[in-house]
N, C-alpha and C. Protein backbone atom coordinates (compact mmCIF):
# COMPACT_ATOMS: atom_id res chain seq x y z
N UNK A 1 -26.53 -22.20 -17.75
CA UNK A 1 -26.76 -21.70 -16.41
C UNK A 1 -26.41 -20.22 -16.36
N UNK A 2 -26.99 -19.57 -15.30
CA UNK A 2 -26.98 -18.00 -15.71
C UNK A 2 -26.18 -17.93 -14.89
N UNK A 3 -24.85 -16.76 -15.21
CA UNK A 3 -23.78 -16.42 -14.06
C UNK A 3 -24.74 -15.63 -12.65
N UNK A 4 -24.02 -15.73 -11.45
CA UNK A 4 -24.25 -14.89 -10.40
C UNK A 4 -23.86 -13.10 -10.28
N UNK A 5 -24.37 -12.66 -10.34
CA UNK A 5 -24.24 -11.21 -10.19
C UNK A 5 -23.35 -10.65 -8.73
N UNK A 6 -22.12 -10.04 -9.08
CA UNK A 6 -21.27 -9.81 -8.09
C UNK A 6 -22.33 -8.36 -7.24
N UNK A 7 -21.74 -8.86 -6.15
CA UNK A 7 -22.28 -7.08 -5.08
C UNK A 7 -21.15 -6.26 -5.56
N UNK A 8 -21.27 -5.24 -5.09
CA UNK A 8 -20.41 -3.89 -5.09
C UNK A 8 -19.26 -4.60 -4.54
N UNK A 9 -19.22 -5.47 -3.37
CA UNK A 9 -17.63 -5.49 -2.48
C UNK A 9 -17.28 -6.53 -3.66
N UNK A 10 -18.37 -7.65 -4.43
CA UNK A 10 -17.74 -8.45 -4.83
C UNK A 10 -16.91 -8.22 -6.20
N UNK A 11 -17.24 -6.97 -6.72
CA UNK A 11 -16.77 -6.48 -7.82
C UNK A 11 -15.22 -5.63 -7.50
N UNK A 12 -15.33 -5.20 -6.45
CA UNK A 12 -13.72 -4.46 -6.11
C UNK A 12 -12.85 -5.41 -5.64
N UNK A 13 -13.38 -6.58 -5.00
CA UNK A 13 -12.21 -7.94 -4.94
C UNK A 13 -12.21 -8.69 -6.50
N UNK A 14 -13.01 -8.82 -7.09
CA UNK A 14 -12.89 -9.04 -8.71
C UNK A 14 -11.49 -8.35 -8.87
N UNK A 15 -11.67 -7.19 -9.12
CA UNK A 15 -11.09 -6.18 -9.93
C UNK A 15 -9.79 -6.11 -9.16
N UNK A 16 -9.46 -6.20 -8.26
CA UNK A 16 -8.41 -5.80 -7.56
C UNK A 16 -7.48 -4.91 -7.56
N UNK A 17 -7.91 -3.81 -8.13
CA UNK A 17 -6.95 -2.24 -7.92
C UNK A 17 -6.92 -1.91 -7.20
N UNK A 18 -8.74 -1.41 -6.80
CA UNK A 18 -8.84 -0.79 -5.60
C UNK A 18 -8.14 -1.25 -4.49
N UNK A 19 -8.22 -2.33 -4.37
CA UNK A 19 -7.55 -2.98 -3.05
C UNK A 19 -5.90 -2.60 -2.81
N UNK A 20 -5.23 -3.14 -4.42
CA UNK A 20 -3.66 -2.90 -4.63
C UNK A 20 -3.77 -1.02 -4.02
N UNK A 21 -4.22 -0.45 -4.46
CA UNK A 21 -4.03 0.66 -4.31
C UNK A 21 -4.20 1.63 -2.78
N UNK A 22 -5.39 0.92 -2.16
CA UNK A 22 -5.45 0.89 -0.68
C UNK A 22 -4.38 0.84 0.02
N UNK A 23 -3.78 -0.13 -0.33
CA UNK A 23 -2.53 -0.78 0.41
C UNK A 23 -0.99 -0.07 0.37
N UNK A 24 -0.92 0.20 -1.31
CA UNK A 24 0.30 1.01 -1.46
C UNK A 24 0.22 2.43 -0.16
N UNK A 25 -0.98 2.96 -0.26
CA UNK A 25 -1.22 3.62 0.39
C UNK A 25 -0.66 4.20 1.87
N UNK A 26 -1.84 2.41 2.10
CA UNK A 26 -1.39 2.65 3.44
C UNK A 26 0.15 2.30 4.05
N UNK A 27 0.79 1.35 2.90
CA UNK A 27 2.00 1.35 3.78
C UNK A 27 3.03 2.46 3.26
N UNK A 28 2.21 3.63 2.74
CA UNK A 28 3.15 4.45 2.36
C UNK A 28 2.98 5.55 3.60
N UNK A 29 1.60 5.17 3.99
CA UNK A 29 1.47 6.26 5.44
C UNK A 29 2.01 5.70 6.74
N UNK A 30 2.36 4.30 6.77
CA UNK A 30 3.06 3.56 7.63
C UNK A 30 4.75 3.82 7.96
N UNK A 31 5.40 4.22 6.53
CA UNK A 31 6.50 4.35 6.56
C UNK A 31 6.53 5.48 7.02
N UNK A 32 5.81 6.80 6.57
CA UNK A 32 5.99 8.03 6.81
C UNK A 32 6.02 8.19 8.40
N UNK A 33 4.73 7.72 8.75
CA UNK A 33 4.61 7.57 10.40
C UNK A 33 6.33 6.79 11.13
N UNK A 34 6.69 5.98 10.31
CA UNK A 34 7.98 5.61 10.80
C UNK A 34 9.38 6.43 10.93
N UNK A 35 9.49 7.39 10.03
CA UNK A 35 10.14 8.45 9.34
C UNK A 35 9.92 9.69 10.65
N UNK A 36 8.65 9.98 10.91
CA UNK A 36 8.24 11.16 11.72
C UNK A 36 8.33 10.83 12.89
N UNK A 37 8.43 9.70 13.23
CA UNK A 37 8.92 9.33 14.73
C UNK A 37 10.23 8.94 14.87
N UNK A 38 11.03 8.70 13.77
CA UNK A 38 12.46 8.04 13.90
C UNK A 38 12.65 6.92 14.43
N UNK A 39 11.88 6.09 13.83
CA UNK A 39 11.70 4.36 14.16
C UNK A 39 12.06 3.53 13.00
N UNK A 40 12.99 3.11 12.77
CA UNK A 40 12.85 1.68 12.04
C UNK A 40 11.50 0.89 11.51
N UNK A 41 11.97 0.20 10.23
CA UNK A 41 10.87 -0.66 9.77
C UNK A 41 11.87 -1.34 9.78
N UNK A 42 10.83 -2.88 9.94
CA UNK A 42 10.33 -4.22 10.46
C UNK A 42 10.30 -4.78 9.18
N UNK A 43 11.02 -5.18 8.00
CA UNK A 43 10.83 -6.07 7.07
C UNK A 43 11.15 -7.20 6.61
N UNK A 44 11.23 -8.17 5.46
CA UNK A 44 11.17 -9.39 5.22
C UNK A 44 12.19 -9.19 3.77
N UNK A 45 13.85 -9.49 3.91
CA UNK A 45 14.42 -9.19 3.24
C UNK A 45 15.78 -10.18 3.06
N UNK A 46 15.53 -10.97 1.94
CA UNK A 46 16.55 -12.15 1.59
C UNK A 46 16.84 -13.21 2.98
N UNK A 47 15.55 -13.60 3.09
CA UNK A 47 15.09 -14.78 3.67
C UNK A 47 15.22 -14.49 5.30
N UNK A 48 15.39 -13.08 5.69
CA UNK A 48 15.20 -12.81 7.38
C UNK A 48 14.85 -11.81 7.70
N UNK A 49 14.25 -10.88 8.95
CA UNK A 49 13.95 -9.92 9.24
C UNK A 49 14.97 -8.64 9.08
N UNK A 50 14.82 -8.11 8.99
CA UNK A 50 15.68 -6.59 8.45
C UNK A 50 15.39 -5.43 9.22
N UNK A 51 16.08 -4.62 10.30
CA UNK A 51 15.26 -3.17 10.53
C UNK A 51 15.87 -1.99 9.56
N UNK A 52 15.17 -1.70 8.81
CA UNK A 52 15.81 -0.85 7.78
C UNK A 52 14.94 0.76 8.64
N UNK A 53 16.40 1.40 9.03
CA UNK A 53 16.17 2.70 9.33
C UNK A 53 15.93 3.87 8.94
N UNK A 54 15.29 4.88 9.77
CA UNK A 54 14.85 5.78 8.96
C UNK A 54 14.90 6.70 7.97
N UNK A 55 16.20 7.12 8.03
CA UNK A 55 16.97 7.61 6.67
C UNK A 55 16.94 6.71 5.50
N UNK A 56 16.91 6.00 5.73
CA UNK A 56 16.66 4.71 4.46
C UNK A 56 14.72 4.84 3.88
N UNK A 57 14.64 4.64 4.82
CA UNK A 57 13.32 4.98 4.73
C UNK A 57 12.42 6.17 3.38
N UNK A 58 12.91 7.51 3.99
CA UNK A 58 12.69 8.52 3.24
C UNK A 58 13.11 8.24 2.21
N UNK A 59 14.07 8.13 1.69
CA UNK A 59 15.05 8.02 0.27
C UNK A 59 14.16 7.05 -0.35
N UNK A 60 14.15 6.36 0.37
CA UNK A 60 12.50 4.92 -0.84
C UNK A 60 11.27 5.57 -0.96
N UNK A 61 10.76 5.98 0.09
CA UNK A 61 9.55 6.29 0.16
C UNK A 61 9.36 7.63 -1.00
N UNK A 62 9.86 8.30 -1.17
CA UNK A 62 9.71 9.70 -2.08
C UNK A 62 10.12 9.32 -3.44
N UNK A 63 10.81 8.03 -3.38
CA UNK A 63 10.85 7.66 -5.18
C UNK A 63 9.84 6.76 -5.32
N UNK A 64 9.46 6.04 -4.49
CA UNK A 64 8.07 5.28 -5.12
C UNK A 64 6.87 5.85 -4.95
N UNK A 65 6.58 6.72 -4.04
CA UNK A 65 5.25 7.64 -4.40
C UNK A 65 5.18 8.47 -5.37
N UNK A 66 6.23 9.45 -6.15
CA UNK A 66 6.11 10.56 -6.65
C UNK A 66 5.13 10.37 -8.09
N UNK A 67 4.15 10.95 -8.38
CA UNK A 67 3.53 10.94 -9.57
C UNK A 67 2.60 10.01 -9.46
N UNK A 68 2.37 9.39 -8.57
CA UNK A 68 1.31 8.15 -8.27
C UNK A 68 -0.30 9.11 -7.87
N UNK A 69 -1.39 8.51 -8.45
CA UNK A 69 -2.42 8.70 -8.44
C UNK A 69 -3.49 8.74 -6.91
N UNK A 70 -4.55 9.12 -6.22
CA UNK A 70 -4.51 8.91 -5.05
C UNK A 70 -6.04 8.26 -5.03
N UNK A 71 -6.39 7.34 -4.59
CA UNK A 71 -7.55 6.50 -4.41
C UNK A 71 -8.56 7.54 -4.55
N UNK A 72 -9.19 7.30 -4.78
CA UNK A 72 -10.92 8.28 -5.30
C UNK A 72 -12.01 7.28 -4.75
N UNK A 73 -12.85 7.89 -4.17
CA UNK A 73 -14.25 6.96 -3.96
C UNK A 73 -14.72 7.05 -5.46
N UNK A 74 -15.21 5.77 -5.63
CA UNK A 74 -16.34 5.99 -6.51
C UNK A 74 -17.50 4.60 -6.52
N UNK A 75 -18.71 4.79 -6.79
CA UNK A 75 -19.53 3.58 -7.01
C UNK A 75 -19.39 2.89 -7.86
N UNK A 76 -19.57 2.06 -7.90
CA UNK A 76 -19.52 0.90 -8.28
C UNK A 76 -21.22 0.44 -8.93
């Protein structure tokens, strides 16, 4: 039987970088937005909700972005 030929969307949910990488993204622009307003995040941390504040915040956020690559369009 002959395989089915993925579409373009069905090949970037295949592959799943693009997606992982979307995401780091965006919740890296989520935190920042949290940071620039001086709001707490809302997280899921040893089995209960957590507001981890904004100074906390920055100090994570600038060691897990640094040197990270930034999404590129490209076709598929």
């Amino acid at each position: 039987m002959r395989a089915k030929q993925l579409s373009r969307v069905g090949k970037i949910f295949a592959d799943g970088r693009r997606i992982d990488e979307a995401l780091r993204l965006a919740a890296r622009d989520a935190i920042r937005l949290h940071v620039q307003h001086d709001m707490p995040v809302v997280v899921w941390r040893d089995g209960g909700i957590v507001l981890v504040p904004p100074g906390e915040l920055s100090a994570k956020a600038s060691r897990k972005t640094t040197g990270r690559r930034r999404l590129t369009k490209r076709r598929a």
